[in-house]
PDB file of N, CA and C in Angstrom:
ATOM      1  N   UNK A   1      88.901  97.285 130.357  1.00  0.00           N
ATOM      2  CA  UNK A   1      89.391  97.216 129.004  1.00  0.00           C
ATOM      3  C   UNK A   1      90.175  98.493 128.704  1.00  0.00           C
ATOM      4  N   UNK A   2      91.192  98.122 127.998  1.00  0.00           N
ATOM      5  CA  UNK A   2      92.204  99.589 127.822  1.00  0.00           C
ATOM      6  C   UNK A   2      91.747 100.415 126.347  1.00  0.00           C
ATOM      7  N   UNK A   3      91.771 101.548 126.621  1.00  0.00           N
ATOM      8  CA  UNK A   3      91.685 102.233 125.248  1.00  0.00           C
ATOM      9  C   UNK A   3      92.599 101.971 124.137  1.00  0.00           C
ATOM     10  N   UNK A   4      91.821 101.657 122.836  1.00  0.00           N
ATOM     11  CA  UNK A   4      93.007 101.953 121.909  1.00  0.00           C
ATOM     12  C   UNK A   4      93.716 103.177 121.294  1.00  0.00           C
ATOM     13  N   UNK A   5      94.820 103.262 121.488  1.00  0.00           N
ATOM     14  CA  UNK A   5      95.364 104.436 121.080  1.00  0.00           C
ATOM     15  C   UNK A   5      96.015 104.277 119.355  1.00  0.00           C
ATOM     16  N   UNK A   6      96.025 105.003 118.522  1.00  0.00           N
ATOM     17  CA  UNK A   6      96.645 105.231 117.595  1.00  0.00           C
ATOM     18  C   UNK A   6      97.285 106.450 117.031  1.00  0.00           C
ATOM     19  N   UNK A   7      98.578 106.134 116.064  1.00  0.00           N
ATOM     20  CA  UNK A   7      99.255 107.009 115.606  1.00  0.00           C
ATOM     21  C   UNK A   7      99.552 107.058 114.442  1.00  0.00           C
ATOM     22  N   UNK A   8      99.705 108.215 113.772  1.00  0.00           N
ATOM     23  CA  UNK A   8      99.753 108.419 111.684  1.00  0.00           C
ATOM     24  C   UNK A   8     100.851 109.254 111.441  1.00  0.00           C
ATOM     25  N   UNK A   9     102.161 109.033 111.031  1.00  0.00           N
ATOM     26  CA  UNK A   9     102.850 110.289 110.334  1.00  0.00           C
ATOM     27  C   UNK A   9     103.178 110.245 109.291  1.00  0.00           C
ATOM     28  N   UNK A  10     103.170 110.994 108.279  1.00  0.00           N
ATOM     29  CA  UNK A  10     103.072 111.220 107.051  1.00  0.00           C
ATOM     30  C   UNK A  10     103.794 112.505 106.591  1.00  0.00           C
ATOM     31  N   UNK A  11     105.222 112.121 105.862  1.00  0.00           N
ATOM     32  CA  UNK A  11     106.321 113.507 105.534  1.00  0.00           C
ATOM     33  C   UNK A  11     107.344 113.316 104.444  1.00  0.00           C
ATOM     34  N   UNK A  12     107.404 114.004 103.462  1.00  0.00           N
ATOM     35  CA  UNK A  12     108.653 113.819 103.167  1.00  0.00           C
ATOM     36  C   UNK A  12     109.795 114.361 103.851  1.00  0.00           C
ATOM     37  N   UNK A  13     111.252 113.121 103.471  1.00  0.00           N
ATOM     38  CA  UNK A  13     111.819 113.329 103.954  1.00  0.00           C
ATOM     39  C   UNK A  13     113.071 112.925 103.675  1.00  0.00           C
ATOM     40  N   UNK A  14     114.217 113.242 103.599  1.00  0.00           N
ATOM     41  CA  UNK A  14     115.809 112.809 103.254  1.00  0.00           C
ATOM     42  C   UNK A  14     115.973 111.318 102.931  1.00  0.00           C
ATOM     43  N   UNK A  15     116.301 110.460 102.217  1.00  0.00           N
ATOM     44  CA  UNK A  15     116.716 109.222 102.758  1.00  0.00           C
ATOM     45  C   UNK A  15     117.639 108.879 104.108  1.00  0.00           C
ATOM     46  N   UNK A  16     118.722 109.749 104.163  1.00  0.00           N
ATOM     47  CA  UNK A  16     119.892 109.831 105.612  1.00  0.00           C
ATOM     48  C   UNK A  16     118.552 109.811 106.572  1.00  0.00           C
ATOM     49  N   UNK A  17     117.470 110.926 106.544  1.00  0.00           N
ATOM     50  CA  UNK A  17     116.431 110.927 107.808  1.00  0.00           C
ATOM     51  C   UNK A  17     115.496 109.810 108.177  1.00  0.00           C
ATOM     52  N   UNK A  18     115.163 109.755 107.051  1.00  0.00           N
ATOM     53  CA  UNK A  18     114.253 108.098 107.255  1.00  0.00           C
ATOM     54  C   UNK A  18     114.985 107.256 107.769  1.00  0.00           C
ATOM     55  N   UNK A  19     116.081 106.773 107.171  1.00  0.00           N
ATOM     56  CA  UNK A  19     117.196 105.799 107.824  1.00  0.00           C
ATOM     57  C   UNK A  19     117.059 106.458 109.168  1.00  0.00           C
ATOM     58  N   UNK A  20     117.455 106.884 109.873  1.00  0.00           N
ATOM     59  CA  UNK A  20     117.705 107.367 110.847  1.00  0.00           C
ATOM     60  C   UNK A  20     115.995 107.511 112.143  1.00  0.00           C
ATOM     61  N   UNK A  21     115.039 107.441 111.228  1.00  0.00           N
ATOM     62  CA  UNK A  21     113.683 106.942 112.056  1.00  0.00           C
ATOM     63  C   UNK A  21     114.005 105.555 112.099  1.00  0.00           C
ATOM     64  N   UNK A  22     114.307 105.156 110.855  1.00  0.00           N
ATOM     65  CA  UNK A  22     113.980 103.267 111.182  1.00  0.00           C
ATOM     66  C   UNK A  22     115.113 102.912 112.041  1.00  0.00           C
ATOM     67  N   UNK A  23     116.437 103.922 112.320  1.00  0.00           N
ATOM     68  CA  UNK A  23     117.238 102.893 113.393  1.00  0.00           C
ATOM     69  C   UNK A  23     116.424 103.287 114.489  1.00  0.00           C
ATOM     70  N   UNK A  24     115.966 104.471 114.802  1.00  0.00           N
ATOM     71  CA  UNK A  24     115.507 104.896 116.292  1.00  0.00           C
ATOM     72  C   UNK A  24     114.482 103.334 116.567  1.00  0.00           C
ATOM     73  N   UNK A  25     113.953 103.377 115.717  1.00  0.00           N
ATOM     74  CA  UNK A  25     112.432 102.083 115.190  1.00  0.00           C
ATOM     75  C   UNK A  25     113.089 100.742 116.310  1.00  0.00           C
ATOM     76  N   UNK A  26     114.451 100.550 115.163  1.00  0.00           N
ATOM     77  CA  UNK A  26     115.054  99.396 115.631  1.00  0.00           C
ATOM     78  C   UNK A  26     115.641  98.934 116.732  1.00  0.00           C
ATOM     79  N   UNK A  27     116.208 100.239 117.397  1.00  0.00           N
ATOM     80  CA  UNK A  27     117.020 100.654 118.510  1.00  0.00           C
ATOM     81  C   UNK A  27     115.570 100.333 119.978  1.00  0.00           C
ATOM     82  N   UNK A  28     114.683 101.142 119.631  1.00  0.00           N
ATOM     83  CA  UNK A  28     112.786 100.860 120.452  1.00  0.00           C
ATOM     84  C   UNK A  28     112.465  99.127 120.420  1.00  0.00           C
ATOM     85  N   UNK A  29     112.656  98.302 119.313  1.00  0.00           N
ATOM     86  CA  UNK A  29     112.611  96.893 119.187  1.00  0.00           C
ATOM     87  C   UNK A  29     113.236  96.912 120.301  1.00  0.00           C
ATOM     88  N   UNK A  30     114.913  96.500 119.643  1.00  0.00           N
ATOM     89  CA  UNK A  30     116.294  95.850 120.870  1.00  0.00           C
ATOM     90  C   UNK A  30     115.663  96.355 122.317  1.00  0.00           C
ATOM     91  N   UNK A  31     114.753  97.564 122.384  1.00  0.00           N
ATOM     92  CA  UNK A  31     115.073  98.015 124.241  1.00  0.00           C
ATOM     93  C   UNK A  31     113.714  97.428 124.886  1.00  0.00           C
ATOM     94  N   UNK A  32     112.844  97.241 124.110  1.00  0.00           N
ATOM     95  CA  UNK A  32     111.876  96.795 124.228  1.00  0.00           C
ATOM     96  C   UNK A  32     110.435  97.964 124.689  1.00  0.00           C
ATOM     97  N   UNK A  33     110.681  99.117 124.555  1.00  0.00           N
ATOM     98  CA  UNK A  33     110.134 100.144 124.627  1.00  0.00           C
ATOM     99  C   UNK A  33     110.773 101.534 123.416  1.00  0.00           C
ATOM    100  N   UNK A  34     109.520 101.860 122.713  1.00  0.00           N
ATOM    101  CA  UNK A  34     109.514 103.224 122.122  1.00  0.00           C
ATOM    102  C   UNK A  34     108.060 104.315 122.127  1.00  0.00           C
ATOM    103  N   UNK A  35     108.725 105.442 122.005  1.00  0.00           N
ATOM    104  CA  UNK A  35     107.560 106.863 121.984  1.00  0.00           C
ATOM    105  C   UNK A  35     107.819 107.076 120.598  1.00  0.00           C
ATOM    106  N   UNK A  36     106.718 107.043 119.821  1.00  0.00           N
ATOM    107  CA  UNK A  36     106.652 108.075 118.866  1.00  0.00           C
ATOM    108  C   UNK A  36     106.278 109.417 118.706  1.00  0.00           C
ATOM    109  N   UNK A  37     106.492 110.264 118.025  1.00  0.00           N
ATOM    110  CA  UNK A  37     105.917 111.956 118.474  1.00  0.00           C
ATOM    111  C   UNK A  37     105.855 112.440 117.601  1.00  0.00           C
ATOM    112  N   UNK A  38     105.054 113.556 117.042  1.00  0.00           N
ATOM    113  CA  UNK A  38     105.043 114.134 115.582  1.00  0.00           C
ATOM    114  C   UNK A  38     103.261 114.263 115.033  1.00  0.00           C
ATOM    115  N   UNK A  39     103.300 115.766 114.634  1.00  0.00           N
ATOM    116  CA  UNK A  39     102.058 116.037 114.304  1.00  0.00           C
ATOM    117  C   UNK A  39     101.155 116.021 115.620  1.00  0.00           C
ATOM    118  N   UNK A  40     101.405 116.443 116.363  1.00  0.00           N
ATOM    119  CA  UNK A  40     100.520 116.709 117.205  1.00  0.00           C
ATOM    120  C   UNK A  40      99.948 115.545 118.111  1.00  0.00           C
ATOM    121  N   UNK A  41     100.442 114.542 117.628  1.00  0.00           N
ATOM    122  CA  UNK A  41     100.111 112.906 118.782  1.00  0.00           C
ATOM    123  C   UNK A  41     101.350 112.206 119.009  1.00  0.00           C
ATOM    124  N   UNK A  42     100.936 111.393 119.780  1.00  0.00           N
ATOM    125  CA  UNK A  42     101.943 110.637 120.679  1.00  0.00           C
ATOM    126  C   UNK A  42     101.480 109.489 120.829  1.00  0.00           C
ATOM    127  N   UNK A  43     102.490 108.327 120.955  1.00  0.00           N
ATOM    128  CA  UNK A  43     101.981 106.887 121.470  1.00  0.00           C
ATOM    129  C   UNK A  43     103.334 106.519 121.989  1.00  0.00           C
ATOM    130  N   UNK A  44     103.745 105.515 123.064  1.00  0.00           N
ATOM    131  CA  UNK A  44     104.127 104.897 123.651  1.00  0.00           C
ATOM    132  C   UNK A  44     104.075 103.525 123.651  1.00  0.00           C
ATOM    133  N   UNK A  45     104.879 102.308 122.900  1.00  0.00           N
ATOM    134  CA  UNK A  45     105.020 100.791 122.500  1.00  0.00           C
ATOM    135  C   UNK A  45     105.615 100.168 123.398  1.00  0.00           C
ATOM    136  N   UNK A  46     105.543  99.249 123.260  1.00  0.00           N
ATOM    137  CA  UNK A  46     106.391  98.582 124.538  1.00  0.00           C
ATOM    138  C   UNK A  46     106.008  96.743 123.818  1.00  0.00           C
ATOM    139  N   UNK A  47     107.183  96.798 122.809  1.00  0.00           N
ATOM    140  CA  UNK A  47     107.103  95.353 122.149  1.00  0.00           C
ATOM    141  C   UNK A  47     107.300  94.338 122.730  1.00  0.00           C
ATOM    142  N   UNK A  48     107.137  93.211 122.420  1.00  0.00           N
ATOM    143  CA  UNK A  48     107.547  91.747 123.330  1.00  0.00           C
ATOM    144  C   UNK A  48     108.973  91.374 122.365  1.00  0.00           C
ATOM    145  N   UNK A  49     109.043  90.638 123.232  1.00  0.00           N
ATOM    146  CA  UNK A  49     110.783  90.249 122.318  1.00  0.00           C
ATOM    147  C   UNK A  49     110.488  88.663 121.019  1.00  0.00           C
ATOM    148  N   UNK A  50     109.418  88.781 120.488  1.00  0.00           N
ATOM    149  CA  UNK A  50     109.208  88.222 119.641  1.00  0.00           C
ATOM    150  C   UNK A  50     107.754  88.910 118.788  1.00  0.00           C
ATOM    151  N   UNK A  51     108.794  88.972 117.655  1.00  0.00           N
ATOM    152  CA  UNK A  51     107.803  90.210 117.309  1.00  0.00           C
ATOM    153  C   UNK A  51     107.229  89.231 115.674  1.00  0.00           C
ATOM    154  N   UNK A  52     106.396  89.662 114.749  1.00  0.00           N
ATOM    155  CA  UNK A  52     106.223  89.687 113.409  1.00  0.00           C
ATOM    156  C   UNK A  52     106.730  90.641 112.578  1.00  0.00           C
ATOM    157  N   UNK A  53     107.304  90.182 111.729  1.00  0.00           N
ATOM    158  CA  UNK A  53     107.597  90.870 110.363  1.00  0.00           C
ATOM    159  C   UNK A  53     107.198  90.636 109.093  1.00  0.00           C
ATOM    160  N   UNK A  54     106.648  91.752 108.498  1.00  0.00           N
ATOM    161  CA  UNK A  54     106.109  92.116 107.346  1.00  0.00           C
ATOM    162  C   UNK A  54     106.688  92.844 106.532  1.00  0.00           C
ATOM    163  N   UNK A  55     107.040  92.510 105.114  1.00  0.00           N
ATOM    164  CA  UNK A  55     108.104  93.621 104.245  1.00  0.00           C
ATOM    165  C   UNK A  55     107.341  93.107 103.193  1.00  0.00           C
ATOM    166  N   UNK A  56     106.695  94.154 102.143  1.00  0.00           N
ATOM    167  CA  UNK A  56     106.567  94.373 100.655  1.00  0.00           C
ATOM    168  C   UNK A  56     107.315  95.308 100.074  1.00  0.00           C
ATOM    169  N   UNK A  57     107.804  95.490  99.205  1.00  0.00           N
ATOM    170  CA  UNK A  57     108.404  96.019  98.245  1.00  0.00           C
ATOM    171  C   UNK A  57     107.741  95.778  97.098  1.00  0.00           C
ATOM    172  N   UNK A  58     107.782  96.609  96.288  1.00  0.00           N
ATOM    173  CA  UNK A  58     107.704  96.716  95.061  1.00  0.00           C
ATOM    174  C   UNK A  58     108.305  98.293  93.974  1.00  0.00           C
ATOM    175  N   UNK A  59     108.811  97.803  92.723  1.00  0.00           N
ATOM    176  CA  UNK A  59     109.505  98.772  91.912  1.00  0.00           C
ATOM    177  C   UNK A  59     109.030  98.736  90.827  1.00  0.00           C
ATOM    178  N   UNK A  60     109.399  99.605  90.278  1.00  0.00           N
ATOM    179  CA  UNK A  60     108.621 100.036  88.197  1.00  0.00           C
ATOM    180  C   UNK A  60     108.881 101.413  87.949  1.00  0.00           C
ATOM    181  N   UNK A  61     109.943 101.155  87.064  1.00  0.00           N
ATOM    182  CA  UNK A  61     110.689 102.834  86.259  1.00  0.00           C
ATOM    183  C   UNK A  61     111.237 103.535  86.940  1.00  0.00           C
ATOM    184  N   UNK A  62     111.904 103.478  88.254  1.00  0.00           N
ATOM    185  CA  UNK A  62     112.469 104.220  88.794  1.00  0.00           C
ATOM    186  C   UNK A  62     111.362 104.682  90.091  1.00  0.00           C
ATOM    187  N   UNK A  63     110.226 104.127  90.210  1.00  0.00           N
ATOM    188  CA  UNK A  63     109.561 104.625  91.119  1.00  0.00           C
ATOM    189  C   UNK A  63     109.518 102.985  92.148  1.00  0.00           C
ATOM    190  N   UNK A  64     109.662 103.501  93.699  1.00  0.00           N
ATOM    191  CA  UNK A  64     109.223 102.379  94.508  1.00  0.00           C
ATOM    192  C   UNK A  64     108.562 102.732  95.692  1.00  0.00           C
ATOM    193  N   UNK A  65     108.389 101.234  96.355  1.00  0.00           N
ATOM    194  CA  UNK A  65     107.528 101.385  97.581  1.00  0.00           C
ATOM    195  C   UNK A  65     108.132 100.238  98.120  1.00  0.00           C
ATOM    196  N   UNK A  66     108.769 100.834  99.725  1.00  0.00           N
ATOM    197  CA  UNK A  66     108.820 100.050 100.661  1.00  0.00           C
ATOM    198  C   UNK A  66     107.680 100.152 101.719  1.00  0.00           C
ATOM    199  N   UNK A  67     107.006  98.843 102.388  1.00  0.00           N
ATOM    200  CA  UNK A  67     106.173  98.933 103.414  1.00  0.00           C
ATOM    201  C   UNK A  67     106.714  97.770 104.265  1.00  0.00           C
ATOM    202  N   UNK A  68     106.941  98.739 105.430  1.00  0.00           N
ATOM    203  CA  UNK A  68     107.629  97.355 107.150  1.00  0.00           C
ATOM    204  C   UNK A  68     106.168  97.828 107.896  1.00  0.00           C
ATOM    205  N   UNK A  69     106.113  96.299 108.095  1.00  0.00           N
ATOM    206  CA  UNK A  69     105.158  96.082 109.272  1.00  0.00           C
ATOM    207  C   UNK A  69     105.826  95.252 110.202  1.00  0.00           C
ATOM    208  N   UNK A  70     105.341  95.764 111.552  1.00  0.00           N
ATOM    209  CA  UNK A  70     105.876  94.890 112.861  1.00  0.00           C
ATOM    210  C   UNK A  70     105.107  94.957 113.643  1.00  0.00           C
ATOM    211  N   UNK A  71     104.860  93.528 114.166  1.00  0.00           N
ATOM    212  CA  UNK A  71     103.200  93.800 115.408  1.00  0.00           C
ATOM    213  C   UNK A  71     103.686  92.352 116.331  1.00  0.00           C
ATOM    214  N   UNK A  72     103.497  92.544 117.271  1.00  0.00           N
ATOM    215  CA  UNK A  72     103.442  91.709 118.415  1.00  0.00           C
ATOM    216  C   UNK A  72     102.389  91.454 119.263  1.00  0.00           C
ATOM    217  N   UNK A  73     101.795  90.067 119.820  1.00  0.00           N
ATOM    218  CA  UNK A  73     100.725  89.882 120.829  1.00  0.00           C
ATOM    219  C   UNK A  73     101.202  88.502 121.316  1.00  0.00           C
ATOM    220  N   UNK A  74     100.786  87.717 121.666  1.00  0.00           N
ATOM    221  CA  UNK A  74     101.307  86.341 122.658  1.00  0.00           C
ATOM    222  C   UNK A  74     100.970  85.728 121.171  1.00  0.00           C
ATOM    223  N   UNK A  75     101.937  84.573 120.742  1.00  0.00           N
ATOM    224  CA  UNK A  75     101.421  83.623 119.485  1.00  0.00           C
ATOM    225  C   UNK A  75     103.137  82.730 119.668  1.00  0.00           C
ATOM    226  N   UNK A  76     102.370  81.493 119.244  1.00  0.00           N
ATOM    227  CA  UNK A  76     103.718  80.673 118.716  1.00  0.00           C
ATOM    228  C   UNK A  76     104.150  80.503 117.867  1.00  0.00           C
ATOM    229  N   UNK A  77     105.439  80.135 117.905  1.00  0.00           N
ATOM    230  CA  UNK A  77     106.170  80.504 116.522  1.00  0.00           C
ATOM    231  C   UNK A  77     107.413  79.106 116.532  1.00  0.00           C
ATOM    232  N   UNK A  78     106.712  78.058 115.450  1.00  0.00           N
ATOM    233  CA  UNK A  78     107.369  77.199 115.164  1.00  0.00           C
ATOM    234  C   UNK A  78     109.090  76.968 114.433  1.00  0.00           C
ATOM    235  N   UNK A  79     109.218  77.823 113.872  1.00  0.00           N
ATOM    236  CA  UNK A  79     109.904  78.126 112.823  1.00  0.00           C
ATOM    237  C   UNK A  79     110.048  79.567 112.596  1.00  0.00           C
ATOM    238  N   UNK A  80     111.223  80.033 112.042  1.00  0.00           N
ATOM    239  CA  UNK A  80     111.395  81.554 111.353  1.00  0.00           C
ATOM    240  C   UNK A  80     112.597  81.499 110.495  1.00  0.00           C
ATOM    241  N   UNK A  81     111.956  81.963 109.130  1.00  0.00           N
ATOM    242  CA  UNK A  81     113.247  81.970 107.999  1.00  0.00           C
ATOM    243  C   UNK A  81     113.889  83.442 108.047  1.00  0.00           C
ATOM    244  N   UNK A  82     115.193  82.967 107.482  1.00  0.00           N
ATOM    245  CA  UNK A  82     115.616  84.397 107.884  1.00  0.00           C
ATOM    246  C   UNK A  82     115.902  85.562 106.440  1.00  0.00           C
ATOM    247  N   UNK A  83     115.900  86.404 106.917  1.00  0.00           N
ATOM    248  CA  UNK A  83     115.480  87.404 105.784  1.00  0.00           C
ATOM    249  C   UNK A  83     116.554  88.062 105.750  1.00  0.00           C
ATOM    250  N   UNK A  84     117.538  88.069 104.249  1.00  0.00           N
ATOM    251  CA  UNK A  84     118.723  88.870 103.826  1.00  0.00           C
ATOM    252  C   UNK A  84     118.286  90.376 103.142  1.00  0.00           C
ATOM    253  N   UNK A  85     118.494  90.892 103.494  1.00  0.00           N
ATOM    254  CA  UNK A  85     118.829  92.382 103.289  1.00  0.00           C
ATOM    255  C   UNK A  85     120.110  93.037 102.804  1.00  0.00           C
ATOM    256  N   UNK A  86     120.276  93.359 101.872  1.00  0.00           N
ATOM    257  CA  UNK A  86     121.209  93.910 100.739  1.00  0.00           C
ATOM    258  C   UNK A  86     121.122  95.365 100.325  1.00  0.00           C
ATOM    259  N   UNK A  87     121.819  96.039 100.903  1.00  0.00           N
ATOM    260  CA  UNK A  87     121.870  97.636 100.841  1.00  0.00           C
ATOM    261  C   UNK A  87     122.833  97.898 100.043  1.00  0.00           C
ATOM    262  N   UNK A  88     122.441  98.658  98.923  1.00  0.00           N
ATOM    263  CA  UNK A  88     123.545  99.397  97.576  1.00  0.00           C
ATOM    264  C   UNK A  88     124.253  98.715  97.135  1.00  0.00           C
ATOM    265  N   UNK A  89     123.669  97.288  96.631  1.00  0.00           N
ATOM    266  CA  UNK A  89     124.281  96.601  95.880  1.00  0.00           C
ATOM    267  C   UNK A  89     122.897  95.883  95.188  1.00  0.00           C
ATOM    268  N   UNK A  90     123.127  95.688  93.804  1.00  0.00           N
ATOM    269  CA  UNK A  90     122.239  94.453  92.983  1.00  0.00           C
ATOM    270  C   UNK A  90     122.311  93.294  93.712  1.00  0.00           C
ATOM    271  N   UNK A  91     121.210  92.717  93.807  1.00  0.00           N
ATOM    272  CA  UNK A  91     121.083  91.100  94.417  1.00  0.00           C
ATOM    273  C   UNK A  91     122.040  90.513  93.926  1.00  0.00           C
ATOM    274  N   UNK A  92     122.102  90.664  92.561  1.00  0.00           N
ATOM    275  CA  UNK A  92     122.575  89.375  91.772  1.00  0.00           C
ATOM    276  C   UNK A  92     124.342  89.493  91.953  1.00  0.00           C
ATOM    277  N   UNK A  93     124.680  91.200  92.086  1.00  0.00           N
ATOM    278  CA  UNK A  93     126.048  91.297  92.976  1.00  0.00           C
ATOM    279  C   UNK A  93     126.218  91.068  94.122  1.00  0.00           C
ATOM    280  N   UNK A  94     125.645  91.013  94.986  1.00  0.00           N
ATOM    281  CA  UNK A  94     125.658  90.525  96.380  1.00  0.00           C
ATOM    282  C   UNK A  94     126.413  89.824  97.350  1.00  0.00           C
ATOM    283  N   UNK A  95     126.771  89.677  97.625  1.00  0.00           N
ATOM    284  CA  UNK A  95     127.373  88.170  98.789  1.00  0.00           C
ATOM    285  C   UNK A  95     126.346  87.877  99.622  1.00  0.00           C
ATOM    286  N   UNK A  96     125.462  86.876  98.839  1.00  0.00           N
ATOM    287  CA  UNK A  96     123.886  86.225  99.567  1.00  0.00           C
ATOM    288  C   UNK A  96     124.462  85.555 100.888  1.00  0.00           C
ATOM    289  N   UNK A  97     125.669  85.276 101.340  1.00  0.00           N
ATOM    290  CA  UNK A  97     125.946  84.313 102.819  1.00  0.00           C
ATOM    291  C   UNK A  97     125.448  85.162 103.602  1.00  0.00           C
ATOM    292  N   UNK A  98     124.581  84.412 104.945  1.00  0.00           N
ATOM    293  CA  UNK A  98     124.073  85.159 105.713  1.00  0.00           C
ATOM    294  C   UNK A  98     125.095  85.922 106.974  1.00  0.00           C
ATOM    295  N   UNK A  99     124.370  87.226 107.100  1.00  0.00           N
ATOM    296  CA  UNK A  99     125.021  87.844 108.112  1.00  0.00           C
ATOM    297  C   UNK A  99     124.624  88.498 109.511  1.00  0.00           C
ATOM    298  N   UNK A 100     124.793  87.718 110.590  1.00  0.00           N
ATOM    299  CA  UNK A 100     124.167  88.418 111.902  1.00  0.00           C
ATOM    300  C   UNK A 100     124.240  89.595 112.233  1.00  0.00           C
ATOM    301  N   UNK A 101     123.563  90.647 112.352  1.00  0.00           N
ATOM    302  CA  UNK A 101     122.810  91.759 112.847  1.00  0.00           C
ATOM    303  C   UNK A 101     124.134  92.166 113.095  1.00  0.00           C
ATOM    304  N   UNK A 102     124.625  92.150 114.203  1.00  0.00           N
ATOM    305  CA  UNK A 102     125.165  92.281 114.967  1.00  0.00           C
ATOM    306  C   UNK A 102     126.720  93.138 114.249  1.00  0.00           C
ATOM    307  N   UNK A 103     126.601  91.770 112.859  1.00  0.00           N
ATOM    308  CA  UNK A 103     128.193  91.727 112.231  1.00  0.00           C
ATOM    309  C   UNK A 103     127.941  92.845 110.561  1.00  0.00           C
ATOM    310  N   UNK A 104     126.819  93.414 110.237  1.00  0.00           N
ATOM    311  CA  UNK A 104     126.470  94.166 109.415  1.00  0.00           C
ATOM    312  C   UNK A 104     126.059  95.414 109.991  1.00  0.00           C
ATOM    313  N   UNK A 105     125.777  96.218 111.185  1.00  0.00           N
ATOM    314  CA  UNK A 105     125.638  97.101 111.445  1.00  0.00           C
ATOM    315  C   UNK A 105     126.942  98.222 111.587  1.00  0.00           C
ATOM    316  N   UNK A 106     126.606  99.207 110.923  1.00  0.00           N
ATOM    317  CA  UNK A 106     127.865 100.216 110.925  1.00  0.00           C
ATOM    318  C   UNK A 106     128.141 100.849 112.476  1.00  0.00           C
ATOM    319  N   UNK A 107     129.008 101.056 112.465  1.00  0.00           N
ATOM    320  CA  UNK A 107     129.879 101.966 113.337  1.00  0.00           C
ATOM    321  C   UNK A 107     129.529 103.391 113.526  1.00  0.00           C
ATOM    322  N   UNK A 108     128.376 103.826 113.313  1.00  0.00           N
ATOM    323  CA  UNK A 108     128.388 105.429 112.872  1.00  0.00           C
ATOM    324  C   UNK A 108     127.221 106.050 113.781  1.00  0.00           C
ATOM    325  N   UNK A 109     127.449 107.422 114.291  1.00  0.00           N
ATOM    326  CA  UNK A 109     125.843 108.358 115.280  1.00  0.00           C
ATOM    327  C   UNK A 109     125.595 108.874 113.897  1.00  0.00           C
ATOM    328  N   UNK A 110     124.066 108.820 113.727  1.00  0.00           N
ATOM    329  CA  UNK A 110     123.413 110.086 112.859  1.00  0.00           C
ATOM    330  C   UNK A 110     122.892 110.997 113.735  1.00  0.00           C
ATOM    331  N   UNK A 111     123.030 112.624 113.624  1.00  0.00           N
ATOM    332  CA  UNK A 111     123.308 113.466 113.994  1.00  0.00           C
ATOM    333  C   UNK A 111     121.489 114.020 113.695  1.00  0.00           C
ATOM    334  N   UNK A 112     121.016 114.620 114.757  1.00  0.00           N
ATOM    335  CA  UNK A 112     119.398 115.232 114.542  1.00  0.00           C
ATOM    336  C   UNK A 112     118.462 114.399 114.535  1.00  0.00           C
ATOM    337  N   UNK A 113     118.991 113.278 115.671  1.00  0.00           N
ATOM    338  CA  UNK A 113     117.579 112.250 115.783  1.00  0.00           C
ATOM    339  C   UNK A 113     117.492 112.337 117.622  1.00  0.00           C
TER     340      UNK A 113
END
């Protein structure tokens, strides 16, 4: 039986920097392997290419909370709806037509990751 390993980081931090953990995040998905590091521990992932997703949000007065969860183990998966994501714009301004990954990702290196 393998040990379980776990990992906690906890920081403030830039919005540009956070962005810039969650692409590393995303970039570890696509390769199918990531290390995390920080505070003194370490873990090593190694996702399957069908993963779960979990997103709550919630807002009130100017204060919010985003929480992503992503976990993978062997399971079937009948169906999957797909989830629009709208960055710096109001929903209700939006262009809700869906857009592949692929065709919404910017062009740009962030610098200190």
């Amino acid at each position: 039986m393998s040990e379980k390993t776990s990992f906690q980081y906890a920081d403030r931090a830039s919005a540009e920097q956070t962005a810039g953990y969650l692409r590393q995040v995303a970039d570890g998905l696509r390769r199918g392997s990531m290390t995390l590091e920080g505070q003194g521990q370490q873990i090593t992932l190694s996702p399957s290419s069908l993963v779960k997703l979990e997103i709550k949000a919630e807002g009130y007065e100017g204060k919010g909370e985003l929480q992503v969860e992503v976990s993978w183990k062997p399971f079937d998966v009948t169906s999957a709806e797909t989830l629009q994501v709208v960055a710096g714009a109001e929903a209700s301004e939006a262009d809700t037509s869906p857009q592949s990954l692929e065709d919404s990702r910017p062009d740009e290196t962030v610098e200190g990751q």
